[in-house]
Every structure is written in structure tokens, then in C-alpha cells.
Protein backbone atom coordinates (compact mmCIF):
# COMPACT_ATOMS: atom_id res chain seq x y z
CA UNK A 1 54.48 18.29 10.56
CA UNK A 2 51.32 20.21 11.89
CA UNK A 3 51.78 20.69 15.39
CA UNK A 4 49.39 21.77 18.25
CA UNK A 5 49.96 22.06 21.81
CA UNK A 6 51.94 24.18 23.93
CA UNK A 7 55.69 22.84 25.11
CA UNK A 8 57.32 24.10 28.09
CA UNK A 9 61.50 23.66 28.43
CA UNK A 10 64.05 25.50 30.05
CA UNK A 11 66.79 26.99 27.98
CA UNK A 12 69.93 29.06 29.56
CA UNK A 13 73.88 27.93 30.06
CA UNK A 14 75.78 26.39 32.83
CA UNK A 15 74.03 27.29 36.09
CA UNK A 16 71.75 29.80 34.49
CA UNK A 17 68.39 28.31 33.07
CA UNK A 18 65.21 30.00 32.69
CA UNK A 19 61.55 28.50 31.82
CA UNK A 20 59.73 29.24 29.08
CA UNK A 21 57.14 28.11 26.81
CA UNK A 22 56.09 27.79 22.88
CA UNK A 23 52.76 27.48 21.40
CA UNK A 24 53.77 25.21 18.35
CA UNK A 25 50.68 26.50 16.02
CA UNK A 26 52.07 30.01 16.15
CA UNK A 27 55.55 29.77 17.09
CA UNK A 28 54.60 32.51 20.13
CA UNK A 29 57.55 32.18 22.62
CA UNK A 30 56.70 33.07 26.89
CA UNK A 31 59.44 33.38 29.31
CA UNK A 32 57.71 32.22 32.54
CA UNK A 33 60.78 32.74 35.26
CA UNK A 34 64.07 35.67 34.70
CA UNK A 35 66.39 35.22 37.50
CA UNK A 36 70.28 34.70 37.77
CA UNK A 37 69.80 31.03 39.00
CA UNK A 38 69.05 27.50 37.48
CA UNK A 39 65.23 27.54 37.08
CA UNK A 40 65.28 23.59 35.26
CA UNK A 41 63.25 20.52 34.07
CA UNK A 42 59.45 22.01 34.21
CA UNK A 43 56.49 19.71 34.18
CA UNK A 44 52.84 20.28 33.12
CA UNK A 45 50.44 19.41 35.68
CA UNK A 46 47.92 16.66 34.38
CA UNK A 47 45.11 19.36 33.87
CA UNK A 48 47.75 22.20 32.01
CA UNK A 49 47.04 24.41 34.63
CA UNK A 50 50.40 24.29 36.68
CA UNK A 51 54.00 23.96 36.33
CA UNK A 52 56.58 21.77 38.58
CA UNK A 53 60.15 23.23 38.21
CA UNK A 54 63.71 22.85 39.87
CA UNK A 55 64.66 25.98 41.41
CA UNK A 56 68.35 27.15 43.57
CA UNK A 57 67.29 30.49 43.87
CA UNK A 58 67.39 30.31 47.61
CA UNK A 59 70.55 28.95 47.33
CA UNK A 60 69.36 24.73 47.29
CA UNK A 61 67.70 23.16 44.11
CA UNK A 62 64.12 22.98 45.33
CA UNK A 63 60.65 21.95 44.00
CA UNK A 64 58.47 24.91 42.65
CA UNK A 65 55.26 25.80 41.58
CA UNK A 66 53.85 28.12 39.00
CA UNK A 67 50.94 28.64 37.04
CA UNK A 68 50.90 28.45 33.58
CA UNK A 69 51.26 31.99 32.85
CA UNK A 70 54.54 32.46 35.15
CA UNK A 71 52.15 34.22 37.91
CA UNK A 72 52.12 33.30 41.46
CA UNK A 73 55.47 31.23 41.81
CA UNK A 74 56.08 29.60 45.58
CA UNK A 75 58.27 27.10 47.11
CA UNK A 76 57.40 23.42 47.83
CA UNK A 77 60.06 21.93 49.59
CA UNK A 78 62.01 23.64 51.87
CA UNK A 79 64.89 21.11 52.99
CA UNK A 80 67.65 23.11 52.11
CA UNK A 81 69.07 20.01 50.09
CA UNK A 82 69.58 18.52 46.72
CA UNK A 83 66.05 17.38 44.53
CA UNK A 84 65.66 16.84 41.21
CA UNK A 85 63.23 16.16 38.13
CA UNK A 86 59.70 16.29 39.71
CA UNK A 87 57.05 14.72 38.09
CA UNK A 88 53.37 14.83 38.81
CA UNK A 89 51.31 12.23 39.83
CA UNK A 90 47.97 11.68 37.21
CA UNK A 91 45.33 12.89 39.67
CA UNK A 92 47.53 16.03 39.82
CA UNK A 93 48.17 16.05 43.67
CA UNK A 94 51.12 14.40 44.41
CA UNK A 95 54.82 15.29 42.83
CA UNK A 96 57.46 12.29 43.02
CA UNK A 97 61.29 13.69 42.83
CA UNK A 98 64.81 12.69 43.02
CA UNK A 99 66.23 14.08 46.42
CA UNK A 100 69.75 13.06 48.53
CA UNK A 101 68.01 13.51 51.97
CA UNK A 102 69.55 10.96 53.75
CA UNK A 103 73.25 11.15 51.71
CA UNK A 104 72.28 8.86 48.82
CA UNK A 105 69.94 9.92 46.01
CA UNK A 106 66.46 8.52 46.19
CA UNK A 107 62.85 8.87 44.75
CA UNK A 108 60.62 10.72 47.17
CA UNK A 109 56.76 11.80 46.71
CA UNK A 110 54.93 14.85 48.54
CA UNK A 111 52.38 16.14 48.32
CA UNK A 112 51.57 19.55 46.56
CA UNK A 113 51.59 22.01 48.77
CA UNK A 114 54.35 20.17 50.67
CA UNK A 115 53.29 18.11 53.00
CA UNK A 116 53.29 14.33 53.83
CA UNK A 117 56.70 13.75 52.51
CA UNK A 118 57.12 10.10 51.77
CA UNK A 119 59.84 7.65 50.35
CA UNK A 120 59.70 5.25 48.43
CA UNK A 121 62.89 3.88 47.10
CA UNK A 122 65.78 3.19 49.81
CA UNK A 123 69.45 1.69 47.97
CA UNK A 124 72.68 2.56 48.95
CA UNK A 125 73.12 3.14 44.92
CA UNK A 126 71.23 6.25 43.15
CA UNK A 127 67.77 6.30 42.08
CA UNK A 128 66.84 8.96 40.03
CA UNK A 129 64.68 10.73 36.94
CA UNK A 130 60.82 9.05 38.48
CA UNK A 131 57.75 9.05 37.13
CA UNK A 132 53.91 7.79 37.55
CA UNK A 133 52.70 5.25 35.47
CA UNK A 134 49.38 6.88 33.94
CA UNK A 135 47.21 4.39 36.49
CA UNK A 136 49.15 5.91 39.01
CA UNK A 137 49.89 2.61 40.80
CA UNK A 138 54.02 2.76 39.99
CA UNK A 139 56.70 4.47 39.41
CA UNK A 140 59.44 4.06 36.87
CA UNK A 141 62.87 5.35 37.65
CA UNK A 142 66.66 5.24 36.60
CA UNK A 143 68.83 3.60 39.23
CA UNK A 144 72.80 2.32 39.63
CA UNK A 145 71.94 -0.19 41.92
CA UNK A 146 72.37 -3.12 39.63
CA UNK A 147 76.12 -1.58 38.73
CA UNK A 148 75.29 0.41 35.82
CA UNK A 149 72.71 2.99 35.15
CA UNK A 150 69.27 1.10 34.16
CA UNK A 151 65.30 1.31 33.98
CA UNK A 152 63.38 -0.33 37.19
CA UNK A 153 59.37 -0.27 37.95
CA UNK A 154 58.67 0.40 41.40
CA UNK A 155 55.16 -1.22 42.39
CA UNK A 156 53.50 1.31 44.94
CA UNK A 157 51.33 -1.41 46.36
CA UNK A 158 53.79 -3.97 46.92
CA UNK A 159 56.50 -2.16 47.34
CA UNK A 160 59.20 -4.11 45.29
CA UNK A 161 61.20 -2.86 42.54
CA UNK A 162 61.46 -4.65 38.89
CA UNK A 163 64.42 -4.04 36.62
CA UNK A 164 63.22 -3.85 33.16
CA UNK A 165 66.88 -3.02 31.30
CA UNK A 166 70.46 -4.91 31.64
CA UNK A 167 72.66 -2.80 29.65
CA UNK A 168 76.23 -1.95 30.63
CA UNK A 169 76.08 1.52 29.79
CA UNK A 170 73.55 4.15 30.69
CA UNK A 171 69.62 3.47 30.43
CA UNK A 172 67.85 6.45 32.09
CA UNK A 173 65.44 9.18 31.74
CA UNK A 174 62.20 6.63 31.25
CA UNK A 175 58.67 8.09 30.72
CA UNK A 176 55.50 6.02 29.76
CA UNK A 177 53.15 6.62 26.75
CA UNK A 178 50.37 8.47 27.95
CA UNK A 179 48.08 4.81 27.32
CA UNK A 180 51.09 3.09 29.50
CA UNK A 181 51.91 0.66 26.64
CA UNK A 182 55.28 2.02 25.90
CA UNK A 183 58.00 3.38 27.70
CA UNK A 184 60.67 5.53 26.04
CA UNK A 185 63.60 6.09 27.56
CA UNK A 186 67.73 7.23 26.89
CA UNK A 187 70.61 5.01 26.18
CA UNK A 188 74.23 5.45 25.50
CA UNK A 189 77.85 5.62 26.58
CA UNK A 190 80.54 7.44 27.58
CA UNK A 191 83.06 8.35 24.54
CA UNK A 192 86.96 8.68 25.55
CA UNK A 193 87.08 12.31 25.06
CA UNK A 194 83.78 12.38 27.67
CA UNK A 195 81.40 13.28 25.12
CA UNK A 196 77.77 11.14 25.27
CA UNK A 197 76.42 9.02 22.31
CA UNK A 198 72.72 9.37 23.65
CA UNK A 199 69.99 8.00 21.31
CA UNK A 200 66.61 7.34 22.11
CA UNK A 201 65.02 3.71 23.03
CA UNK A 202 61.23 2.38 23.16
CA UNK A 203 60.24 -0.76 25.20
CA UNK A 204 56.54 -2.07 24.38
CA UNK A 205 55.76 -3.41 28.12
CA UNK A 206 53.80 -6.01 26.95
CA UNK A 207 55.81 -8.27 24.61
CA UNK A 208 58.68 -7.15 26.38
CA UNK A 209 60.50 -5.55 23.24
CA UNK A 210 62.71 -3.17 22.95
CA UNK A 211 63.78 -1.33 19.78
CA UNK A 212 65.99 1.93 19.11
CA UNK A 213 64.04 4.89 17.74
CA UNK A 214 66.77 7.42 16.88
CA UNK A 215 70.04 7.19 15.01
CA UNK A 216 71.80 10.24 15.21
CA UNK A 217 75.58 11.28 16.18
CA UNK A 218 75.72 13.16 19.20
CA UNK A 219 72.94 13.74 22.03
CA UNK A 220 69.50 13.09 22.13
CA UNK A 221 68.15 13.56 25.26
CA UNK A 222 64.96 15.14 27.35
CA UNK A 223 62.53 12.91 25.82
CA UNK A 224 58.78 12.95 26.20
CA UNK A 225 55.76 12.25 24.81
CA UNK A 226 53.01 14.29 23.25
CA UNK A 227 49.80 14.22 24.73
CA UNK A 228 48.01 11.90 21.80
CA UNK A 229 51.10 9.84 22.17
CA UNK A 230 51.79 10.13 18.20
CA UNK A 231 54.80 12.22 18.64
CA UNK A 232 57.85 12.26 20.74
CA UNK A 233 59.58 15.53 21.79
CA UNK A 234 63.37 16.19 22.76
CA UNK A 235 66.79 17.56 22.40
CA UNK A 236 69.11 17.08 20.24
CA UNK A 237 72.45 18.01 19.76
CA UNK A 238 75.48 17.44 17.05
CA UNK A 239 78.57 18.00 17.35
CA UNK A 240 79.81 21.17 19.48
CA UNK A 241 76.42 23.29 18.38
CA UNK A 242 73.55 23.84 21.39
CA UNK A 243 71.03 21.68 21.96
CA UNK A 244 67.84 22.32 19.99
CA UNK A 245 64.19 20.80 20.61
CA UNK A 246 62.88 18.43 17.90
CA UNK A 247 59.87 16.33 17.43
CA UNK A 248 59.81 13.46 16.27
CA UNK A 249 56.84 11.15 14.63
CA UNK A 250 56.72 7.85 16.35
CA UNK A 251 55.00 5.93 14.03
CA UNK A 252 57.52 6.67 11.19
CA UNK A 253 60.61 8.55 12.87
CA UNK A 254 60.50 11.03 11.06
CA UNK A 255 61.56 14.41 12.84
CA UNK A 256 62.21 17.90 12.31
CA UNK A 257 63.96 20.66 14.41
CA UNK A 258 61.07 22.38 16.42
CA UNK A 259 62.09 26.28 14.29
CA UNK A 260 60.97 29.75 16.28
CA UNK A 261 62.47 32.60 16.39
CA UNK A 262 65.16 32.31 19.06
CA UNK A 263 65.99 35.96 19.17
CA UNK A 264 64.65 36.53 22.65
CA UNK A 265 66.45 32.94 24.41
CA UNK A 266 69.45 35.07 23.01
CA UNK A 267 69.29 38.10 24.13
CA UNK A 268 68.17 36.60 27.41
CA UNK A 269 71.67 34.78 27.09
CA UNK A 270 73.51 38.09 26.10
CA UNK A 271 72.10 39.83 29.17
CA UNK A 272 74.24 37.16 31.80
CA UNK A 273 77.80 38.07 32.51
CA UNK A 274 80.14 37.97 29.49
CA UNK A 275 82.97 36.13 28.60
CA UNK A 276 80.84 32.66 27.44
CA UNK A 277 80.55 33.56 23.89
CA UNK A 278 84.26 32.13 23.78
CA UNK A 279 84.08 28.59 24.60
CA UNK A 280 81.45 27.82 22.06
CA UNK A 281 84.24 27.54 19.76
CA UNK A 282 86.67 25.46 21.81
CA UNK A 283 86.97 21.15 21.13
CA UNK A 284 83.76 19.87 22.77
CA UNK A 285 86.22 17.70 25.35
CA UNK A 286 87.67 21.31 26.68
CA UNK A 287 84.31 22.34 26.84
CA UNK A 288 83.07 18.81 28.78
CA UNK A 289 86.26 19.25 31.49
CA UNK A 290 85.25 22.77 32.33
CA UNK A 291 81.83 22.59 32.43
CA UNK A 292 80.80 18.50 32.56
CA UNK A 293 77.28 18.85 33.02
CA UNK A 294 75.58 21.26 30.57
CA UNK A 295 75.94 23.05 27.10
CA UNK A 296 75.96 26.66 26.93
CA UNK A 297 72.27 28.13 24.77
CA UNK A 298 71.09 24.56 25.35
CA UNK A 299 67.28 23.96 25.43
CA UNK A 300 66.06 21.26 28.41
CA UNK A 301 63.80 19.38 29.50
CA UNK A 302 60.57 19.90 27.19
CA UNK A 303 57.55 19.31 28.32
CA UNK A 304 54.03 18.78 25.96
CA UNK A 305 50.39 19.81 26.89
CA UNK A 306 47.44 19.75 24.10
């Protein structure tokens, strides 16, 4: 495949994620943040001139901004609690997010440079992983509240929330084609050792179809769009081995590992404290108990610009 663009994804192990960036013409790879924290799931601004991020390095996960040469990072929220997975809104002013401000997890939206702080989903269950329809006018998000983890439109105008899956298993991680037409999101279950079978799903809004895209054992995860909407980008793991970013053609599904040279996400690893090397070669379920939520050399939450 002949790529252009520029993809930004965090890559790092378990509590130790850093941000960088790949120009997919030349292969040149940018670390944007260096820091012995969880810098995690970045997000182009609509205009490619800013970057969203997760960042504990004041000891919370809060929302960050950057530009997109690394320079001039600052803090956006400052609540001293729990958000997640920002994403921005298309005008580029707002930034809706996951956050557990009043003990439950909810979607919030702010704006910017942190003020008016407003929510918009309130459910004793969790809501989680939003995002702006391209018009701007709702927001698509993951929630429990129907007793499993599933896809629900939230209409900003009349407030009310739609649930567009019913699966008993986990439907999350939705983001729209950049025309609005399709949303692509994850789907999978739990295995008995507590390994994921994650594959990726498409739902054409219109007709109301859904359809599986890939068919892969292991993880796919981390999925988004390019900015033509021709190609999908995300993770994918098999087996025990790290998670690796791949693109994938959406009108035939065809895909291919995204191949750079790696050398400096490794030595970037190699620089943290030692003694992970070692469990990249014990059974994935050992792995899972110790350390449930990531992979160790994993790369995260891509992100496409043109």
C-alpha cells in the first residue's frame, strides 16, 4: 500500500507510555513526550496542528495539550481525578473525555483551554471511549448501562441517548467515518484464561448493517480511520508478541503491518528499569494476572492526519 499522512500512537509498557509519531511516506519516527509516566491515547486536532493526550505525570491521568512538534506541552484539566480518551470536537475547540468525577465514569466536554466543564452523560453504569460525530451535533460512546459493554449515540440537542448494539459481550471503542456514514468500532469476549478475542466491526448508520471487518486470532484494537476514510488504522496483536500498528484497506481488507524501524521505541524501552525483558516469555494468562491491562512494547492508540 502507498501511504501518506502522518500517525501519532503511544508505544511504552505497563504504566510507562510515551507519544510519538510516523510519517508513513518516509518511515521518519518523532518521539513527542520522554518521561517516566503513562503519556497515552493522543488525538490530532481537526486542523493537525495540536495534540490531545492522557497524562499522570502529576500524579492523576489528566487531559494535555501539545503541538505537533512535542513543543509547548500544558495541562488542561486539573481535577486531580481519573479521565480518559479525549477526543476533539470538529470545530477544534471543545475536547469530550471519559472522567469518574462524581464516582462513576462518565463522558464530559470542556473546553480547550479548560474551562466551561460540562456533562453530558449521567448513569449509574460506565460510559466511556466518546467521540463527535463529524456534524458535531452527537456523541458516540461505549457504555455498561444496558448490562454489557455496547455502542450508544448521545444526541447533544435533545439530550437522549440511542443504543445502536445488543451484544452480550464487549462492543466499544466506536469512531465515525470522517463522512459520518460508518461507524467502526471493537467487539469480542473474554477467553477463560483472560485473554481478549478483539476483532474489528463496521455499522453503515443508514441501513442499519453491521458486518465484521477483521478475522484474526488475538487482539485488534485502537481503531481509526484515515483521513480520506479509505483506510482503517490499528493494533494488532497475536499470540504473546507486542502489539504492532497495521492498516488496513477498507474497501477490500486487505492489511499490512505498518514496518519502521523500531530501534529507537526500543531503546526507549531498554532505558526504563530492568527486569521486564523476562515476562515476555511467560504464558500470556501469567502475563494477563500480573499485569491485566496492557502488553509490554505495545503500540496504542494511533491516530491519522493527511
Amino acid at each position: 500500500m502507498e501511504l501518506k499522512g502522518t500517525v501519532v500512537f503511544s508505544s511504552g509498557k505497563h504504566g510507562d507510555y510515551d507519544i510519538w509519531t510516523i510519517n508513513l511516506e518516509d518511515k521518519k519516527v518523532s518521539q513527542l513526550t520522554d518521561g517516566n509516566c503513562k503519556n497515552d491515547c493522543p488525538r490530532w486536532s481537526p486542523d493537525g496542528t495540536e495534540i490531545a493526550y492522557i497524562s499522570n505525570q502529576t500524579g492523576t491521568p489528566e487531559i494535555w495539550l501539545m503541538e505537533a512538534s512535542g513543543a509547548n506541552q500544558r495541562q488542561v484539566t486539573r481535577s486531580k481525578q481519573w479521565q480518559n480518551t479525549p477526543s476533539w470536537s470538529p470545530d477544534g475547540e471543545r475536547l469530550v473525555f471519559t472522567a469518574n468525577y462524581e464516582g462513576n465514569f462518565d463522558i464530559y466536554s470542556i473546553k480547550k483551554d479548560g474551562t466551561d466543564l460540562q456533562r453530558i452523560t449521567e448513569h449509574a453504569e460506565a460510559d466511556y471511549s466518546p467521540e463527535y460525530s463529524p456534524d458535531g451535533k452527537k456523541v458516540v460512546y461505549a457504555s455498561k448501562r444496558s448490562g454489557s459493554e455496547n455502542i450508544w449515540l448521545y444526541d447533544l440537542e435533545s439530550r437522549e441517548s440511542t443504543q445502536l448494539t445488543d451484544y452480550e459481550g464487549r462492543d466499544y471503542c466506536p469512531t465515525f467515518s470522517p463522512d459520518g456514514k460508518v461507524l467502526i468500532y471493537i467487539s469480542g469476549d473474554l477467553n477463560p484464561d483472560g485473554s481478549e478475542n478483539l476483532e474489528i466491526f463496521a455499522m453503515e448508520l443508514a441501513e442499519n448493517k453491521t458486518f465484521q471487518i477483521t478475522k484474526n486470532p488475538g487482539v485488534d484494537r485502537f481503531v481509526r480511520w484515515s483521513p480520506d476514510g479509505k483506510h482503517l488504522i490499528y493494533c494488532a496483536q497475536k499470540g504473546s508478541s507486542a502489539e504492532r500498528l497495521t492498516v488496513l484497506e477498507y474497501s477490500s481488507g486487505r492489511y499490512e503491518e505498518v514496518r519502521f524501524d523500531r530501534t529507537r521505541l526500543d531503546i526507549e524501552l531498554d532505558s526504563q528499569p530492568k527486569g521486564y525483558g523476562l515476562f515476555q516469555f511467560l504464558p500470556e494468562s501469567f502475563r494477563r494476572k500480573l499485569y491485566p491491562d496492557e502488553y509490554f512494547g505495545s503500540e496504542r492508540y494511533p491516530d491519522w492526519k493527511s
